[in-house]
PDB file of N, CA and C in Angstrom:
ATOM      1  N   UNK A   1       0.600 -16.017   3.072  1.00  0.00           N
ATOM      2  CA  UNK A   1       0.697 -15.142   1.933  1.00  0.00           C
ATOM      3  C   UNK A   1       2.165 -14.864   1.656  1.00  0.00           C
ATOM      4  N   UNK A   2       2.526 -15.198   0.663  1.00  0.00           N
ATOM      5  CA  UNK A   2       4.233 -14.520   0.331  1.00  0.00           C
ATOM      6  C   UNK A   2       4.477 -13.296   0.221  1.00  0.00           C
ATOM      7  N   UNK A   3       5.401 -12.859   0.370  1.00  0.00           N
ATOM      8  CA  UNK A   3       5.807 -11.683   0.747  1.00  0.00           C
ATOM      9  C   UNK A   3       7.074 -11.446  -0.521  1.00  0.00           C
ATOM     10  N   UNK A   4       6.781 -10.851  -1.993  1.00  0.00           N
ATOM     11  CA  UNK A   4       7.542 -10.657  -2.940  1.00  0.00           C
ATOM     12  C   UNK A   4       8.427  -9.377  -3.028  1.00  0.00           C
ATOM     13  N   UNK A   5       9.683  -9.875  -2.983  1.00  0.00           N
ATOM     14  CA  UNK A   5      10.692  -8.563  -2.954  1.00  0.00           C
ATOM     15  C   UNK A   5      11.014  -8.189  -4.459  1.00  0.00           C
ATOM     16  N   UNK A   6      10.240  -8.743  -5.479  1.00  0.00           N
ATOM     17  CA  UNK A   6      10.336  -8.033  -6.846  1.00  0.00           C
ATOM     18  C   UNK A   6      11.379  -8.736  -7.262  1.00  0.00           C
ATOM     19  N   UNK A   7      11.949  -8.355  -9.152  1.00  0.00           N
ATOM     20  CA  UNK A   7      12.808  -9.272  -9.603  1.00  0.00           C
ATOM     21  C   UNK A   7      13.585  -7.748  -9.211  1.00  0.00           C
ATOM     22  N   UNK A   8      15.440  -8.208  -9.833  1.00  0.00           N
ATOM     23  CA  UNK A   8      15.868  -7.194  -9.386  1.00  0.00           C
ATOM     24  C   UNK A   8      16.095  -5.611 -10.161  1.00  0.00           C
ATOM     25  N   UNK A   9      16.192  -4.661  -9.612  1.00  0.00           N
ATOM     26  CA  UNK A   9      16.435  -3.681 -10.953  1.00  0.00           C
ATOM     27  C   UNK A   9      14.685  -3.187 -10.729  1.00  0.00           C
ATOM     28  N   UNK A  10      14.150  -3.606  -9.829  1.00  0.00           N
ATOM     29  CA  UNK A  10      12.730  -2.871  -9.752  1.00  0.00           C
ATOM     30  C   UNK A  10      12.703  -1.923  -8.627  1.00  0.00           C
ATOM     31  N   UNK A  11      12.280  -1.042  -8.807  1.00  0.00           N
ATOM     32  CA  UNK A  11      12.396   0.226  -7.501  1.00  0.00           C
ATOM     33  C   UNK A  11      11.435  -0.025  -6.717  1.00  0.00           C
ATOM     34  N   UNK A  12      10.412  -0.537  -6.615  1.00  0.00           N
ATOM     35  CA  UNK A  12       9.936  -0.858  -6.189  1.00  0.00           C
ATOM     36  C   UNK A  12       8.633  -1.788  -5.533  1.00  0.00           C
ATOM     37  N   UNK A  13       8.590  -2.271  -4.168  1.00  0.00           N
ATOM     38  CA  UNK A  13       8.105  -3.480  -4.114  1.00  0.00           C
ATOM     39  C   UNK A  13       6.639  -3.217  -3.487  1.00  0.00           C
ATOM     40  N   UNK A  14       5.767  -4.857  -3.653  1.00  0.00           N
ATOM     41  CA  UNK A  14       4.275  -4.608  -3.273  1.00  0.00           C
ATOM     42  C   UNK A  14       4.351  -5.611  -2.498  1.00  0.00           C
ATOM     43  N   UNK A  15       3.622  -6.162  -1.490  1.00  0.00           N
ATOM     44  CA  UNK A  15       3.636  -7.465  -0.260  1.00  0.00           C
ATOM     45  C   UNK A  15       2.659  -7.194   0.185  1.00  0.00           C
ATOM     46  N   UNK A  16       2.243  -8.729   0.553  1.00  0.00           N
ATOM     47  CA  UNK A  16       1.043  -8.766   1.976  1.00  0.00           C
ATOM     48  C   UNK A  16       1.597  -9.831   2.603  1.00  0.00           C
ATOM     49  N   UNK A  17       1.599  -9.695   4.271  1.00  0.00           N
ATOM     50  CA  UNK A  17       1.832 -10.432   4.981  1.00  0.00           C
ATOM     51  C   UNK A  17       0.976 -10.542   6.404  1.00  0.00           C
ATOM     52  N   UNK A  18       0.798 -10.965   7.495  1.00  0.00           N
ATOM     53  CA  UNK A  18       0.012 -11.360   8.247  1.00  0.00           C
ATOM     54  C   UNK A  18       0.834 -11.236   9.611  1.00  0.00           C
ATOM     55  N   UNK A  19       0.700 -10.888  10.514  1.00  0.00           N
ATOM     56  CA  UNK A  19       1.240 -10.664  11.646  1.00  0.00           C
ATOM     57  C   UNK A  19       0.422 -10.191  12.912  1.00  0.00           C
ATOM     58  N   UNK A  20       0.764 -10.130  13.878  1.00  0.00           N
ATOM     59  CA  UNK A  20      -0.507 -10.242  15.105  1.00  0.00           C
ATOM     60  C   UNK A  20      -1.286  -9.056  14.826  1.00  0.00           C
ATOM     61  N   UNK A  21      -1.241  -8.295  13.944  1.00  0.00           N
ATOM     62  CA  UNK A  21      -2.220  -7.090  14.161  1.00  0.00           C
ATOM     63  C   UNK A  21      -3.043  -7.762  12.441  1.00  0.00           C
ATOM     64  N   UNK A  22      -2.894  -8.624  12.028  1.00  0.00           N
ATOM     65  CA  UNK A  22      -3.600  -8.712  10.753  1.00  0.00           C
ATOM     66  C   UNK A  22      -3.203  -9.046   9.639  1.00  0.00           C
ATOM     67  N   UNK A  23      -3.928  -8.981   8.342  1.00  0.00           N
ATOM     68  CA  UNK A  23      -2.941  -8.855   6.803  1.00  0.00           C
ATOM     69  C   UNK A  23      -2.634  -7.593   7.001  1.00  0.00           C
ATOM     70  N   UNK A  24      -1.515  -7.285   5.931  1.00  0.00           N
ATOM     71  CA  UNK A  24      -0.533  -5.740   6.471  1.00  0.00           C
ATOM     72  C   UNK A  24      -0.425  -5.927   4.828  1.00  0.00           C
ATOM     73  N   UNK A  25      -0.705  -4.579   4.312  1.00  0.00           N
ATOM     74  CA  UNK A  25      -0.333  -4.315   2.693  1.00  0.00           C
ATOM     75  C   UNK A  25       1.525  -3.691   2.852  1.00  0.00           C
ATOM     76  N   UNK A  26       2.983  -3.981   2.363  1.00  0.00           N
ATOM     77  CA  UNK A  26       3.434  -3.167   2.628  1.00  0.00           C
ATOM     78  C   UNK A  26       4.192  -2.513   1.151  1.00  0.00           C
ATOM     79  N   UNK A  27       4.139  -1.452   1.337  1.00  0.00           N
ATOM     80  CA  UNK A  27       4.849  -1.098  -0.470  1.00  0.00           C
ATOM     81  C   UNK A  27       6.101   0.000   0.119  1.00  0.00           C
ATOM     82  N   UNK A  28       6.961  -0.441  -0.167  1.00  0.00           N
ATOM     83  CA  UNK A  28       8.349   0.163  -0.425  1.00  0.00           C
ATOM     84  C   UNK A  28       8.631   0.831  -1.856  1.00  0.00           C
ATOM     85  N   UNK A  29       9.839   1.545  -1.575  1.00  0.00           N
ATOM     86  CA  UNK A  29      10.244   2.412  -3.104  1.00  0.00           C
ATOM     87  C   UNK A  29       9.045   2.964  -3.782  1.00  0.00           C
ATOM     88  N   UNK A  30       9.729   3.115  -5.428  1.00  0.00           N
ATOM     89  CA  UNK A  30       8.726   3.894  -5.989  1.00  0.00           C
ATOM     90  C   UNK A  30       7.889   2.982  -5.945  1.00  0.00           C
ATOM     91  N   UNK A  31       6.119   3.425  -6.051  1.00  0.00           N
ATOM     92  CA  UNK A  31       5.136   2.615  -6.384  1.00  0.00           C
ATOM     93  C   UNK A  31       4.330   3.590  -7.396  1.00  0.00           C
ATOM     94  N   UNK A  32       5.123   2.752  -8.390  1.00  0.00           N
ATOM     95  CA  UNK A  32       4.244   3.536  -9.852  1.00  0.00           C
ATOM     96  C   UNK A  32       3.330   2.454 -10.482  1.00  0.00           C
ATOM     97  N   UNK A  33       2.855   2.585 -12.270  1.00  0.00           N
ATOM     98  CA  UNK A  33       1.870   2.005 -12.863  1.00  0.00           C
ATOM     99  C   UNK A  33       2.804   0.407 -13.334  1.00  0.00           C
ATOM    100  N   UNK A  34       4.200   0.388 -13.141  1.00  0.00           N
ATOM    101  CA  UNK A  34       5.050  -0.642 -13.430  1.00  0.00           C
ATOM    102  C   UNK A  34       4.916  -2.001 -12.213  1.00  0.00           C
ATOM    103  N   UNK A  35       5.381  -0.868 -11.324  1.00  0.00           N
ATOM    104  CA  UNK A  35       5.144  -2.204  -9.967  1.00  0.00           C
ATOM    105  C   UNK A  35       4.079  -2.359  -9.755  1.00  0.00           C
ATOM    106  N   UNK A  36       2.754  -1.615 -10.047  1.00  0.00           N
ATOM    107  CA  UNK A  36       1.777  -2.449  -9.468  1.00  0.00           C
ATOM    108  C   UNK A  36       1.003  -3.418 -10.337  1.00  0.00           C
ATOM    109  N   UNK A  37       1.591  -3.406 -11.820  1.00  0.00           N
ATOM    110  CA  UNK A  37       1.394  -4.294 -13.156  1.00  0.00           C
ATOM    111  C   UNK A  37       2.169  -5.027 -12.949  1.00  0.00           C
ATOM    112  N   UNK A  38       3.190  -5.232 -12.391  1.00  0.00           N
ATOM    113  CA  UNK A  38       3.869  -6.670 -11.881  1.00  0.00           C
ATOM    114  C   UNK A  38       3.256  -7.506 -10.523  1.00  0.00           C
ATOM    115  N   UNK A  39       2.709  -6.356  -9.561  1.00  0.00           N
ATOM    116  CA  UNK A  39       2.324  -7.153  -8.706  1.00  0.00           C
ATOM    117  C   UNK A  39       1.060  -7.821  -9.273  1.00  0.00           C
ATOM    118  N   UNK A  40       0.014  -7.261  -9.916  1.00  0.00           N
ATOM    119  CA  UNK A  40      -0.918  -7.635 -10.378  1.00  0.00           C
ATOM    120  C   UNK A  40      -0.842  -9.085 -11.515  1.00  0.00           C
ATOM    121  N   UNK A  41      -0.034  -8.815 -11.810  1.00  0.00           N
ATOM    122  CA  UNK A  41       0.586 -10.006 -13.313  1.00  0.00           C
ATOM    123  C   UNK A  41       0.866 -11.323 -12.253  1.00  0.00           C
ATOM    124  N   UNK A  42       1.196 -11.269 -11.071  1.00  0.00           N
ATOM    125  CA  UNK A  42       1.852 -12.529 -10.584  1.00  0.00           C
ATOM    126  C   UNK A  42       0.780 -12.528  -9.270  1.00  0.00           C
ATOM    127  N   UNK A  43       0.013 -11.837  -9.069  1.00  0.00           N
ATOM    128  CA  UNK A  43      -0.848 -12.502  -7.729  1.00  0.00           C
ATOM    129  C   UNK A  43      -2.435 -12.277  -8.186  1.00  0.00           C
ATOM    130  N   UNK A  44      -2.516 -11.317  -9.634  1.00  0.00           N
ATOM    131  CA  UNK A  44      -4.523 -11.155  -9.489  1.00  0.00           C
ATOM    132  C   UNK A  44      -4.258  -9.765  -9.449  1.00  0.00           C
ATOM    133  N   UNK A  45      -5.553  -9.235 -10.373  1.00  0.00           N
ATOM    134  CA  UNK A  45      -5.890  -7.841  -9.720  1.00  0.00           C
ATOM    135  C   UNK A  45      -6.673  -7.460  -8.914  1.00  0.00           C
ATOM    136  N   UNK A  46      -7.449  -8.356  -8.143  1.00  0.00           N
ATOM    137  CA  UNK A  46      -8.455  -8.551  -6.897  1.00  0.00           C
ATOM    138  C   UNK A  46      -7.675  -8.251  -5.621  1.00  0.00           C
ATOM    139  N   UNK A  47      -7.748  -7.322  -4.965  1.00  0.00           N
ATOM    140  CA  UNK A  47      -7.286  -7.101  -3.758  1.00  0.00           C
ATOM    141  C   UNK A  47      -7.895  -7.418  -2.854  1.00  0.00           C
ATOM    142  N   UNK A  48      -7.278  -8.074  -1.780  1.00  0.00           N
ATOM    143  CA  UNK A  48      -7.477  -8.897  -0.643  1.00  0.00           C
ATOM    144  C   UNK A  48      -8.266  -8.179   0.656  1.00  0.00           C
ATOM    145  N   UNK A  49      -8.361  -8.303   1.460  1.00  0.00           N
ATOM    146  CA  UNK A  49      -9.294  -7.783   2.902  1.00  0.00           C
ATOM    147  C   UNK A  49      -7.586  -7.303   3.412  1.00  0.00           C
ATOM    148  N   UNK A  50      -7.617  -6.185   3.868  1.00  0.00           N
ATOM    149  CA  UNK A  50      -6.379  -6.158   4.318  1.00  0.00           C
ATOM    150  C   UNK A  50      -6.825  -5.301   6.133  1.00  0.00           C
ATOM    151  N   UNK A  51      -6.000  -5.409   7.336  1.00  0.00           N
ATOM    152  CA  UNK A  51      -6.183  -4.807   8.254  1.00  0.00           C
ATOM    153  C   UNK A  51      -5.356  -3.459   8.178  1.00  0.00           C
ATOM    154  N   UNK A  52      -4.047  -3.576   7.950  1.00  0.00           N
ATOM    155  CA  UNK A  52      -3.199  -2.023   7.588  1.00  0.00           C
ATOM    156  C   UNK A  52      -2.389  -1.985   6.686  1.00  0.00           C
ATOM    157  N   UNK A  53      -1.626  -0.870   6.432  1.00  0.00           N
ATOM    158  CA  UNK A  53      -0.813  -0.842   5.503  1.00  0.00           C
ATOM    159  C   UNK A  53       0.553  -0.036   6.033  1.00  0.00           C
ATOM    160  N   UNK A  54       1.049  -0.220   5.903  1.00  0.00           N
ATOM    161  CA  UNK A  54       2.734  -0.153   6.282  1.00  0.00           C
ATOM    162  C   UNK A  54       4.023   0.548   4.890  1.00  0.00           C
ATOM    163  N   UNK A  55       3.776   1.658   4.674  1.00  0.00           N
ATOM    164  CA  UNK A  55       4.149   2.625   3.583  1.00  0.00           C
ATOM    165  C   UNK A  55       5.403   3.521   4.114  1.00  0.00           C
ATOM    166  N   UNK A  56       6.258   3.123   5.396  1.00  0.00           N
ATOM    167  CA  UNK A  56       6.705   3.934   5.719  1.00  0.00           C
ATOM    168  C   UNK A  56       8.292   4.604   4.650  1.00  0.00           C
ATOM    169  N   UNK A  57       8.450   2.899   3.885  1.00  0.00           N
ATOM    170  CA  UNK A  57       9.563   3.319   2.729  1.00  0.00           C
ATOM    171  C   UNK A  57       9.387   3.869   1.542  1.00  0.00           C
ATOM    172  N   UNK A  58       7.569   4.112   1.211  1.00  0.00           N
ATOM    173  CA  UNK A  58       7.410   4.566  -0.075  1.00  0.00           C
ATOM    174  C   UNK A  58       8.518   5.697  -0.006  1.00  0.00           C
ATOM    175  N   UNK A  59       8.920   6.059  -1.320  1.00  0.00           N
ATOM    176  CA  UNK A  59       9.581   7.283  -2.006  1.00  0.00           C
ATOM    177  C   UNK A  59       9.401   7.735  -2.686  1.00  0.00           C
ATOM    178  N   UNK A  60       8.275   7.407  -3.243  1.00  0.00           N
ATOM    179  CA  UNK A  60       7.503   8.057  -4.464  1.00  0.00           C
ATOM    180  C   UNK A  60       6.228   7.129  -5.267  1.00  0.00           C
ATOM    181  N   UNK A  61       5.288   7.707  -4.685  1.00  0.00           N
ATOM    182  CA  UNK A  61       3.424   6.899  -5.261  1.00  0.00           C
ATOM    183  C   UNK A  61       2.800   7.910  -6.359  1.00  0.00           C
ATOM    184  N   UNK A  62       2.993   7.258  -7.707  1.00  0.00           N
ATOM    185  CA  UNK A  62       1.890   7.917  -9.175  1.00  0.00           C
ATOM    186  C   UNK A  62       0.483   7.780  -8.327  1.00  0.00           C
ATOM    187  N   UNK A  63       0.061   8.124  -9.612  1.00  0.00           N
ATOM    188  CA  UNK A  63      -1.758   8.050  -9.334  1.00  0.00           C
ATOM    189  C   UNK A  63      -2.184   7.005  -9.295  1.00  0.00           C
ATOM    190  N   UNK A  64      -1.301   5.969 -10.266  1.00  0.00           N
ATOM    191  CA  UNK A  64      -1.829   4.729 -10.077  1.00  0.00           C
ATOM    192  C   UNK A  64      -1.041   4.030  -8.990  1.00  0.00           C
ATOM    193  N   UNK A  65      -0.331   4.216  -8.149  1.00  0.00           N
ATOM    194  CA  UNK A  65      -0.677   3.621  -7.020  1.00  0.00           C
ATOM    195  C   UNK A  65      -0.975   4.064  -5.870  1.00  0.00           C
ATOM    196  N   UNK A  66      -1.769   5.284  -6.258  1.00  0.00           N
ATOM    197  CA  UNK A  66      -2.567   5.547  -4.848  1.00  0.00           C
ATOM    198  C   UNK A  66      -3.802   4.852  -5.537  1.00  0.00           C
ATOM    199  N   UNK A  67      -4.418   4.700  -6.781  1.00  0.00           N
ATOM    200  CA  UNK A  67      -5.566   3.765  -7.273  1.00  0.00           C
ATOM    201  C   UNK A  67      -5.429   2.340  -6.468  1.00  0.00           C
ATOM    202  N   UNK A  68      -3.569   2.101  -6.564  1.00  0.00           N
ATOM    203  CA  UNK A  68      -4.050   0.564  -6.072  1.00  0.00           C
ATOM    204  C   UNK A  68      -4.546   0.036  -4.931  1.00  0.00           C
ATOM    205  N   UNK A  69      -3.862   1.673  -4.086  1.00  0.00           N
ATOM    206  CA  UNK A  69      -3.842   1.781  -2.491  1.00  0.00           C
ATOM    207  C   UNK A  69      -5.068   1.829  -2.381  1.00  0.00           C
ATOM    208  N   UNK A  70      -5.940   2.301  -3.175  1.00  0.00           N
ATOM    209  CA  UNK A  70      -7.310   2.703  -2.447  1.00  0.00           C
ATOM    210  C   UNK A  70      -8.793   1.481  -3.246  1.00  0.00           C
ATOM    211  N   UNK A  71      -7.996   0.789  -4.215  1.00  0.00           N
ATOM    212  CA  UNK A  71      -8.408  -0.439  -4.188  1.00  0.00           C
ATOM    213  C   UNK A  71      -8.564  -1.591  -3.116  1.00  0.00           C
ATOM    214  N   UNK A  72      -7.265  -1.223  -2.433  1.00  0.00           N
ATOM    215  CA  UNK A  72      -7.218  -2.421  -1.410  1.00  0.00           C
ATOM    216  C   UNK A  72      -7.892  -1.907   0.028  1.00  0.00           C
ATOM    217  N   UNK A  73      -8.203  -0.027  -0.108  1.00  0.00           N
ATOM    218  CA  UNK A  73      -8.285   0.055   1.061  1.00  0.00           C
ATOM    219  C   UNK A  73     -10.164  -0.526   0.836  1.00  0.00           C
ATOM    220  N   UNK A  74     -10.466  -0.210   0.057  1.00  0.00           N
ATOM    221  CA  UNK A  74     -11.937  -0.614  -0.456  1.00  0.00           C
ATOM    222  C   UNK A  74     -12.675  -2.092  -0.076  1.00  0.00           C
ATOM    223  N   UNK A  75     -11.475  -2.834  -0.522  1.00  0.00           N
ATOM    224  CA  UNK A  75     -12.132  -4.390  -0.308  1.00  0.00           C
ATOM    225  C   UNK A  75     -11.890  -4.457   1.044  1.00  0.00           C
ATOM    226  N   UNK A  76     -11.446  -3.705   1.923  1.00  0.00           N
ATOM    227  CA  UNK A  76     -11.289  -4.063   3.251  1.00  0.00           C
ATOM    228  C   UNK A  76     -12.427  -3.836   4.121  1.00  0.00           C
ATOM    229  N   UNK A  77     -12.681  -4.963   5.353  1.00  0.00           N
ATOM    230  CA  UNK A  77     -13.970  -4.557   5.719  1.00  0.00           C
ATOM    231  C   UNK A  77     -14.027  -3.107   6.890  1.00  0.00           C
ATOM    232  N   UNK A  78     -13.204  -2.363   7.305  1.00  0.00           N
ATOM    233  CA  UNK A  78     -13.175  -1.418   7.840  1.00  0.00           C
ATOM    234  C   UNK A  78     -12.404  -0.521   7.519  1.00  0.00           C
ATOM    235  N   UNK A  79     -11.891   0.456   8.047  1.00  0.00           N
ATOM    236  CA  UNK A  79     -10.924   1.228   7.171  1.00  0.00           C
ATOM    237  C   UNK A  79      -9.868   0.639   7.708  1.00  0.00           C
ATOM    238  N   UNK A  80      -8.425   0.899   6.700  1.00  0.00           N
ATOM    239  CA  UNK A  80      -7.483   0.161   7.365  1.00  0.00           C
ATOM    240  C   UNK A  80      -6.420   1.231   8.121  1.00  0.00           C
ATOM    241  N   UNK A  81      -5.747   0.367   8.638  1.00  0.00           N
ATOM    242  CA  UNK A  81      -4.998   1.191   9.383  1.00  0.00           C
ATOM    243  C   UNK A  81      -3.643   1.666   8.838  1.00  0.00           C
ATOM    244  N   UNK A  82      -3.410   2.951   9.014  1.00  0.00           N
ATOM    245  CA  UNK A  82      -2.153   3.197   7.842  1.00  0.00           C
ATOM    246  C   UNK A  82      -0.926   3.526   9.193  1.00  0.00           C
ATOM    247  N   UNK A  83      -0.456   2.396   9.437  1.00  0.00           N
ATOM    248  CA  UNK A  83       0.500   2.494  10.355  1.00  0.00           C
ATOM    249  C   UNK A  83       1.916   3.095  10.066  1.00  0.00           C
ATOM    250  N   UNK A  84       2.291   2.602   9.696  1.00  0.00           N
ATOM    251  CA  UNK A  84       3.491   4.367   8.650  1.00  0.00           C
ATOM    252  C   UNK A  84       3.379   4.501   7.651  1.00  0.00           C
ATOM    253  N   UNK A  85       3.805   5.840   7.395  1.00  0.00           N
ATOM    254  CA  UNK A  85       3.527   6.605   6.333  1.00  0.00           C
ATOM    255  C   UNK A  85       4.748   7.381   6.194  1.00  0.00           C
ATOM    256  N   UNK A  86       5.164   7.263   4.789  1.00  0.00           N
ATOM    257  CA  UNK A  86       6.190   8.333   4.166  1.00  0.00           C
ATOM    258  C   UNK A  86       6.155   9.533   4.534  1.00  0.00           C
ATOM    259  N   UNK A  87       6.344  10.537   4.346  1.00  0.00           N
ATOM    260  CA  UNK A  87       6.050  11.774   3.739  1.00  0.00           C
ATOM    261  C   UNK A  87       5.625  12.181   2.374  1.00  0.00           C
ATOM    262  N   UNK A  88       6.198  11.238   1.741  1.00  0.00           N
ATOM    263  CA  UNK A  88       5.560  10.852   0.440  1.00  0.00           C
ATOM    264  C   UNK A  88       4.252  10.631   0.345  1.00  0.00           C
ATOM    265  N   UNK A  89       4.218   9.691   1.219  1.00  0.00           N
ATOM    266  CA  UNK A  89       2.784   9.201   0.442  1.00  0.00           C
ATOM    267  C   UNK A  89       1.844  10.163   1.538  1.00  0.00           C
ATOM    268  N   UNK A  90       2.172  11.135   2.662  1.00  0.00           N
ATOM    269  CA  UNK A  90       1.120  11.525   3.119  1.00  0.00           C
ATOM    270  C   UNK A  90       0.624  12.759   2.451  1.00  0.00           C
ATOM    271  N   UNK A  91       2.029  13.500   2.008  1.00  0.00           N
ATOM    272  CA  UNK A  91       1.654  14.780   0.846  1.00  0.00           C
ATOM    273  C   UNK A  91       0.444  13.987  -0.271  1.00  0.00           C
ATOM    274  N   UNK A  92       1.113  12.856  -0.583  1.00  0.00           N
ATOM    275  CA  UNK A  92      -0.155  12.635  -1.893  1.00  0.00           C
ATOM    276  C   UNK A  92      -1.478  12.390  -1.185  1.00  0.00           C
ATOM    277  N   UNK A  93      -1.721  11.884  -0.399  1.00  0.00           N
ATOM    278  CA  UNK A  93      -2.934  11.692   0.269  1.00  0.00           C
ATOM    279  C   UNK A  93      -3.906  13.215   0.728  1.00  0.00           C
ATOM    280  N   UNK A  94      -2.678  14.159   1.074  1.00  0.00           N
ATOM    281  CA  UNK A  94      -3.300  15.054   1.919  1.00  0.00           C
ATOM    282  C   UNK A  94      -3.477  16.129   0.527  1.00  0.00           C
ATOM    283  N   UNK A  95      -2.788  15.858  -0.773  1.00  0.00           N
ATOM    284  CA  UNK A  95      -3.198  17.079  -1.432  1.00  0.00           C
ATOM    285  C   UNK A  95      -4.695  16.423  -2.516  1.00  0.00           C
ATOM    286  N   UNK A  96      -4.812  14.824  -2.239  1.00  0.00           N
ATOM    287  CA  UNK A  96      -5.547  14.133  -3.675  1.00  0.00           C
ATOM    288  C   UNK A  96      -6.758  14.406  -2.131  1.00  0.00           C
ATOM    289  N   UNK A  97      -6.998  14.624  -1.221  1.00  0.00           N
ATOM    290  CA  UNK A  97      -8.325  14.313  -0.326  1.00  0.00           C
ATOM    291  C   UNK A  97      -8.355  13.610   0.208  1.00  0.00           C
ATOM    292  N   UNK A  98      -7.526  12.262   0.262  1.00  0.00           N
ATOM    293  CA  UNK A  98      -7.877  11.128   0.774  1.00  0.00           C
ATOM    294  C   UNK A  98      -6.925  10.478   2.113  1.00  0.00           C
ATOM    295  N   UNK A  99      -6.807  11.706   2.671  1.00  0.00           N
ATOM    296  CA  UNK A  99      -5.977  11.228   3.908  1.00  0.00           C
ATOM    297  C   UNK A  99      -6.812  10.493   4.894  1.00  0.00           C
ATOM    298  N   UNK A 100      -8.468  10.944   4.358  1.00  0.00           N
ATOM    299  CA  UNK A 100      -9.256  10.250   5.835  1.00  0.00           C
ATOM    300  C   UNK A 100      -9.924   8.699   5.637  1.00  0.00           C
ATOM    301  N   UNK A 101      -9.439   8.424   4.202  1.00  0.00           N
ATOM    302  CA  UNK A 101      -9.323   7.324   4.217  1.00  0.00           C
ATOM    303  C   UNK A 101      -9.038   6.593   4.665  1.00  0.00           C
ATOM    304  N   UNK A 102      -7.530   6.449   5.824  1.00  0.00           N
ATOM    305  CA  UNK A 102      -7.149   5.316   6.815  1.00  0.00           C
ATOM    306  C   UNK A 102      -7.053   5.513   7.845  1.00  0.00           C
ATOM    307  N   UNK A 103      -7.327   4.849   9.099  1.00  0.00           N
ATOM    308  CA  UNK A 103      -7.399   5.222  10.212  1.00  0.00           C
ATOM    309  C   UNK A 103      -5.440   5.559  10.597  1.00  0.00           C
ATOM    310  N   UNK A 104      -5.418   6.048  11.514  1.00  0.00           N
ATOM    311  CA  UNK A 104      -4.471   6.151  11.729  1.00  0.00           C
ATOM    312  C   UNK A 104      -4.391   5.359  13.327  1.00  0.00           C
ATOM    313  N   UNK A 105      -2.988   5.032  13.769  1.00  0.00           N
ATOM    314  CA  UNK A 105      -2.649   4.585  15.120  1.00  0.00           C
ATOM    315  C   UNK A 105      -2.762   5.570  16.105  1.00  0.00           C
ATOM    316  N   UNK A 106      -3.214   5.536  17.387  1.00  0.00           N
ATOM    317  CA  UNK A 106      -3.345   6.903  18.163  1.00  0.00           C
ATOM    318  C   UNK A 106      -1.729   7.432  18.418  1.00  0.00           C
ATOM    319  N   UNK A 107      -1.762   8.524  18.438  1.00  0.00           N
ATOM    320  CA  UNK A 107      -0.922   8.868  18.967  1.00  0.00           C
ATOM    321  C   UNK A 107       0.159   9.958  17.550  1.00  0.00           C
ATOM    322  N   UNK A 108      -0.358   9.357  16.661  1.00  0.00           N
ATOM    323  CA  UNK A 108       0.488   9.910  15.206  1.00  0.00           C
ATOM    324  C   UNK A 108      -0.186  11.005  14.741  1.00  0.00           C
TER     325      UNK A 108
END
């Protein structure tokens, strides 16, 4: 799976990549309704089976991309694992309800 660092002048980026724990969703910078209409424009709007997600650089997630986040957490066959997390994105999670959406790693 490629792993797209965006054209430049975009705040922020969307990726999936694969590594011993699984596919890994990872989104850096802002993730607003722009980046995830670019990621969507160049890979599909069908989101993949993913094992975790890796958010620890978000700096700022709209509504629509916690939609996208929770698109992908959807097609996944278990919950996924949200191995870091912003502060960003855990305020949005923890004030929209949906923090129990991803498993977390023990210990966090």
């Amino acid at each position: 799976m490629p792993t797209d660092p965006g054209p430049p002048g975009r705040c922020g980026t969307i990726s999936v990549h694969r590594d011993a724990g699984g596919t890994v969703l990872r989104l850096t910078g802002e993730i607003d309704a722009a980046v995830v209409a670019a990621y969507e424009d160049e890979h599909g709007p069908q989101p993949e089976p993913i094992d975790a997600v890796d958010a620890e650089e978000v700096t700022y997630i709209s509504s629509r991309g916690i939609a996208f986040l929770l698109q992908w957490a959807d097609a996944a066959p278990r919950a996924p694992v949200l191995r870091r997390s912003s502060r960003q994105l855990d305020r949005m999670l923890q004030l929209s309800g949906l923090i129990e959406v991803f498993q977390r790693p023990p210990g966090t």
